[in-house]
Protein backbone atom coordinates (compact mmCIF):
# COMPACT_ATOMS: atom_id res chain seq x y z
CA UNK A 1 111.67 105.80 120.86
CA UNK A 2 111.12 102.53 123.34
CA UNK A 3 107.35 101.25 123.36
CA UNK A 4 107.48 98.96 125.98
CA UNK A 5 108.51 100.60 129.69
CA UNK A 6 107.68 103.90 128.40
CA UNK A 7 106.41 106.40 130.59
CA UNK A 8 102.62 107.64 130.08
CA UNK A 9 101.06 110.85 131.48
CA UNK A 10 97.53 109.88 131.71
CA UNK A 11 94.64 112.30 132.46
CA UNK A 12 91.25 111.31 133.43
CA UNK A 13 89.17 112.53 135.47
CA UNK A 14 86.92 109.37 135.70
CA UNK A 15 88.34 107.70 138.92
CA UNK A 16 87.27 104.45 137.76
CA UNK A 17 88.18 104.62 134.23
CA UNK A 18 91.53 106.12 135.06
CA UNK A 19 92.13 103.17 137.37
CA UNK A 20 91.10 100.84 134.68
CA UNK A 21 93.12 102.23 131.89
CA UNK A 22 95.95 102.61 134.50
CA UNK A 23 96.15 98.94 135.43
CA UNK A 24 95.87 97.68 132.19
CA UNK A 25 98.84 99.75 130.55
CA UNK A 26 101.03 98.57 133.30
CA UNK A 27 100.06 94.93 132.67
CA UNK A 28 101.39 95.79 129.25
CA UNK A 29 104.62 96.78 129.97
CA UNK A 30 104.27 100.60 130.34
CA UNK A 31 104.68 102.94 133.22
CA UNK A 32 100.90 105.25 133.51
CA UNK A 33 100.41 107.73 136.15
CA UNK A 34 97.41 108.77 136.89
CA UNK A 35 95.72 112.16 137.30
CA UNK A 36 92.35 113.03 137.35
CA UNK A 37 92.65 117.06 136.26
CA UNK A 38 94.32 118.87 133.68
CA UNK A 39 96.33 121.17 135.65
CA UNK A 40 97.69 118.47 138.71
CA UNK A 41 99.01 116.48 134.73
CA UNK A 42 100.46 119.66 133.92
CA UNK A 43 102.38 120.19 137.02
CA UNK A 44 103.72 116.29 136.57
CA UNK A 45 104.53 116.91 133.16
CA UNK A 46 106.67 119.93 133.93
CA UNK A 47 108.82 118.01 136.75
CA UNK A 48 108.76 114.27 135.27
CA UNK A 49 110.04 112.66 132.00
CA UNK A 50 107.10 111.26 130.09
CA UNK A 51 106.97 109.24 126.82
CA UNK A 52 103.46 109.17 125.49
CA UNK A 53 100.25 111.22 126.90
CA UNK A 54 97.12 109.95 126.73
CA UNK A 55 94.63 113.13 128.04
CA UNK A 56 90.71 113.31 128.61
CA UNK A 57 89.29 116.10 126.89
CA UNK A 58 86.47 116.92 129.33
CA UNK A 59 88.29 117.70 132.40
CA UNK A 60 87.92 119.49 135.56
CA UNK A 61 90.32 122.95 136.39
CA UNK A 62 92.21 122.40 133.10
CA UNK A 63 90.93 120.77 129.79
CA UNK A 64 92.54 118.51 127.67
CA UNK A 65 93.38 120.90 124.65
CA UNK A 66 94.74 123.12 127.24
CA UNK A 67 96.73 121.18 128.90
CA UNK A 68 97.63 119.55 124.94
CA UNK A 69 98.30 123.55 123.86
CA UNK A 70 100.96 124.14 126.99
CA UNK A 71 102.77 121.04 126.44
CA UNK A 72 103.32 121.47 123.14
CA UNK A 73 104.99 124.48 123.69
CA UNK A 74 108.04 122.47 125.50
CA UNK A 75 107.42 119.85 123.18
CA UNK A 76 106.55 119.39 119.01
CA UNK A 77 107.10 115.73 118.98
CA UNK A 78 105.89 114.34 122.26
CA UNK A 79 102.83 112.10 121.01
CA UNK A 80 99.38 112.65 122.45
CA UNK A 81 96.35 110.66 122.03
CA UNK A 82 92.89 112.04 123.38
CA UNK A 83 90.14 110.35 124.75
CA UNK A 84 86.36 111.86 124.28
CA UNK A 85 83.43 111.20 125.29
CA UNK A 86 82.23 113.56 122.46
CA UNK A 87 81.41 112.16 118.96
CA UNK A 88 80.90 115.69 117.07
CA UNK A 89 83.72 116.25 113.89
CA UNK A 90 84.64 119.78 115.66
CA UNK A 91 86.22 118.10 118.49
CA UNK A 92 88.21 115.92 116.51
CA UNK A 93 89.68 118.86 114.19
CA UNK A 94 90.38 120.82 117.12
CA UNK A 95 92.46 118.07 118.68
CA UNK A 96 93.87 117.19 115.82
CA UNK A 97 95.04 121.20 115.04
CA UNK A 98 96.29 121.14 118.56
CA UNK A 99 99.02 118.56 117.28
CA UNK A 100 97.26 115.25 118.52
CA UNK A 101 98.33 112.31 117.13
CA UNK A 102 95.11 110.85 117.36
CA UNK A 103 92.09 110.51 119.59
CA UNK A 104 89.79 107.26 120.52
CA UNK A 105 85.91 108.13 121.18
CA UNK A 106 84.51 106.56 124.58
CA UNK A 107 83.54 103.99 125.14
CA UNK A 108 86.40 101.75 123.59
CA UNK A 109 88.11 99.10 123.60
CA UNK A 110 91.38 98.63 125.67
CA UNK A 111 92.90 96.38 122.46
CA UNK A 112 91.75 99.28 120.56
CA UNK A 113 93.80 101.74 122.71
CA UNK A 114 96.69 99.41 122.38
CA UNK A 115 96.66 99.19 118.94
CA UNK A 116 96.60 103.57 118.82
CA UNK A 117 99.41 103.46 120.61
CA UNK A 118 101.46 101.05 118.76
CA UNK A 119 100.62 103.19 115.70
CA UNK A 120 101.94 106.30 117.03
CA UNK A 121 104.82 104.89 118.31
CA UNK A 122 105.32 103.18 114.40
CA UNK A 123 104.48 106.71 113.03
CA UNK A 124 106.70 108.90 115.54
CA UNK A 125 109.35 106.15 115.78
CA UNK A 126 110.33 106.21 111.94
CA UNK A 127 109.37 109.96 110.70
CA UNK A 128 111.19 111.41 113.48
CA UNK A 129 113.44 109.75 115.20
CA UNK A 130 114.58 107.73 112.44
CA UNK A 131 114.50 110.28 110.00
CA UNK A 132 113.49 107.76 107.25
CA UNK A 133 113.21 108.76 103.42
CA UNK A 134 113.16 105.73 101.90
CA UNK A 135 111.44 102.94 101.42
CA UNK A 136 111.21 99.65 100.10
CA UNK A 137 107.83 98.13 98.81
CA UNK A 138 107.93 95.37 96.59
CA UNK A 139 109.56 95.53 93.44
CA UNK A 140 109.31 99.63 93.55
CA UNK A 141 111.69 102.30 96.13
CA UNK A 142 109.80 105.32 97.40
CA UNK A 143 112.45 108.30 97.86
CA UNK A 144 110.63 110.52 99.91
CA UNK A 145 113.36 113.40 99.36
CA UNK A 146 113.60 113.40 96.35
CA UNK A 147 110.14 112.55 95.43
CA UNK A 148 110.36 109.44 93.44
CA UNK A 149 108.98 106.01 93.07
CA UNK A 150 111.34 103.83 91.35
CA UNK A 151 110.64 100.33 89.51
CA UNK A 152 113.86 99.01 87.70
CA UNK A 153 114.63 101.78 85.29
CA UNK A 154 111.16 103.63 85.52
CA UNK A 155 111.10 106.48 87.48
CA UNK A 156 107.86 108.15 88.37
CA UNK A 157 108.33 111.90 89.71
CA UNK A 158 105.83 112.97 92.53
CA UNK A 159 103.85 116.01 93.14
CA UNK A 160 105.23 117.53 97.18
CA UNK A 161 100.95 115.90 97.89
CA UNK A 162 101.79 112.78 96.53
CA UNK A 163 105.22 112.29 98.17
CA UNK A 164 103.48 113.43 101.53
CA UNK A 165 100.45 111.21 101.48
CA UNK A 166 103.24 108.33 100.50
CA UNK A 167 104.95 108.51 103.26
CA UNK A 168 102.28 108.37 105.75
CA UNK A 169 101.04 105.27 104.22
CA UNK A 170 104.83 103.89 104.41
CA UNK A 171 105.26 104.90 108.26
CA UNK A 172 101.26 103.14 108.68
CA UNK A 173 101.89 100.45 106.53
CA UNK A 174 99.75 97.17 106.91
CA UNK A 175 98.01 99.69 109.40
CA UNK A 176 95.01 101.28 108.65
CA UNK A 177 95.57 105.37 107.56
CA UNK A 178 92.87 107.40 109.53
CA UNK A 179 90.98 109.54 106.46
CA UNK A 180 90.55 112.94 108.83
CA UNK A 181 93.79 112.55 110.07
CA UNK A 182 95.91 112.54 106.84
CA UNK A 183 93.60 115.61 105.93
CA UNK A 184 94.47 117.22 108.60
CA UNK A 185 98.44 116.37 108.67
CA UNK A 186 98.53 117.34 104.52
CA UNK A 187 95.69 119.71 103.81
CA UNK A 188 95.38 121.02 107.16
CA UNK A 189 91.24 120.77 107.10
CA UNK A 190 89.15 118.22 105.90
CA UNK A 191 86.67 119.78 103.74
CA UNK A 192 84.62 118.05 101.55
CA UNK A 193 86.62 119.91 98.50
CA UNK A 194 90.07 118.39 100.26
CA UNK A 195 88.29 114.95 100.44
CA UNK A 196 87.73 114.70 97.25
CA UNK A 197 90.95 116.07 96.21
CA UNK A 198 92.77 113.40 98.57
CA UNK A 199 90.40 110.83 96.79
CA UNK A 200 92.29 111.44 93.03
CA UNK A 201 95.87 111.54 94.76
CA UNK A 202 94.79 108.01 96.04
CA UNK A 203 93.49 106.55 92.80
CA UNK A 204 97.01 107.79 90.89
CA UNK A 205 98.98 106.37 93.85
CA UNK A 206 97.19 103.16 93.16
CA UNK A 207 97.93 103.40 89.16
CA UNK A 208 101.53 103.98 90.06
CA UNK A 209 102.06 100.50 91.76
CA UNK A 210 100.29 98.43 89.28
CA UNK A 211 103.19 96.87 87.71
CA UNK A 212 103.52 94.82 91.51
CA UNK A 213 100.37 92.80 91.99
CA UNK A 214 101.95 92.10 95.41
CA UNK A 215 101.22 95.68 96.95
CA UNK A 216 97.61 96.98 97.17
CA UNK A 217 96.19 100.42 98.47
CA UNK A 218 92.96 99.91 99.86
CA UNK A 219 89.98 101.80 100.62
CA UNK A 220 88.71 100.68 104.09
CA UNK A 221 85.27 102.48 103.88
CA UNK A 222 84.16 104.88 106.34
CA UNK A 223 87.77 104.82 108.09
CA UNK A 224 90.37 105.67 105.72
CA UNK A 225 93.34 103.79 103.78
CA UNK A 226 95.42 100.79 103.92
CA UNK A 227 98.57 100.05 102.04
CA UNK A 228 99.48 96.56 101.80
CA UNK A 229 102.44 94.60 100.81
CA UNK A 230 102.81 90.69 100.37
């Protein structure tokens, strides 16, 4: 999928924030409109071609996960990112259940809504539209299909969890892996029991690339993971 002149759906239904967010997307090369209710973005979406939503949660007429639950009934793949002013856990899983590709907390920063969005378009851009099942780090190949990491003639067979949380580190890599969001994407909750579990998958995945001191898989605390390659 094109990043830059891509079409954005945004819905906010702070006037002034809306207006910000608006102006500054457009001075970065994409195309937002603007709408400050969940149903007037829902009309828009059903008449207009849209890349990329971005959607308040706390709206007027029509919600965000509303208006995120009817779209992805046209669409499975469109990405969404939502924007709450809410901090509890709840309101993240709930998004995140809804399909979201992932969600910024207010107040932020506009680089960090850039940088979101450049990671979703990385993520969507090579596990869908791509289709990619391979990958290349280092010395090693990851074959996502058939679940394999391969150094020279050692081949190390995955578990389906291992292969999975793999791959999301390949399509984030150098990027920073949101912890509640691979939960949610592999586990499909985030329980302190699927933490944990996630946790030992990490530490093998980590014992599997030691013969290649150039690659590193990181723990960035309180955020999530980061796999690195020189």
């Amino acid at each position: 999928m094109k990043e830059k002149g891509m079409t954005i759906l945004l819905a906010e239904d702070d006037h002034n924030l809306g207006t910000i967010l608006k102006a500054y997307l457009e001075a970065k090369g994409y195309l937002a409109k603007l709408y400050v209710n969940g149903k007037d973005a829902f009309d828009a979406y059903t008449k207009e071609k849209f890349d990329f939503c971005i959607l308040d949660v706390m709206m007027p007429v029509k919600d965000g996960f509303t208006l995120a639950k009817e779209i992805r009934k046209t669409d499975k793949k469109i990405p969404i990112l939502f924007l709450t002013a809410k901090s509890m856990q709840e309101d993240k899983i709930e998004g995140l259940q809804l399909g979201a590709d992932d969600y910024l907390t207010k107040p932020f920063s506009m680089e960090e809504l850039l940088l979101r969005i450049k990671a979703i378009m990385r993520r969507t851009s090579t596990s869908v539209n791509t289709g990619q099942t391979v990958f290349e780090l280092g010395a090693y190949v990851f074959n996502y299909s058939h679940q394999t990491l391969t150094i020279g003639k050692n081949i190390q067979k995955l578990t389906s969890k291992e292969a999975e949380l793999l791959k999301l580190l390949c399509e984030n890599l150098n990027a920073v892996l949101d912890r509640t969001i691979t939960l949610m994407r592999i586990w499909n909750d985030d329980s302190y029991f699927n933490a944990r579990s996630m946790d030992v998958y990490i530490t093998k995945l980590r014992k599997y690339f030691k013969d290649d001191p150039n690659i590193e898989l990181l723990n960035v605390h309180g955020i999530g993971f980061k796999l690195l390659t020189k």
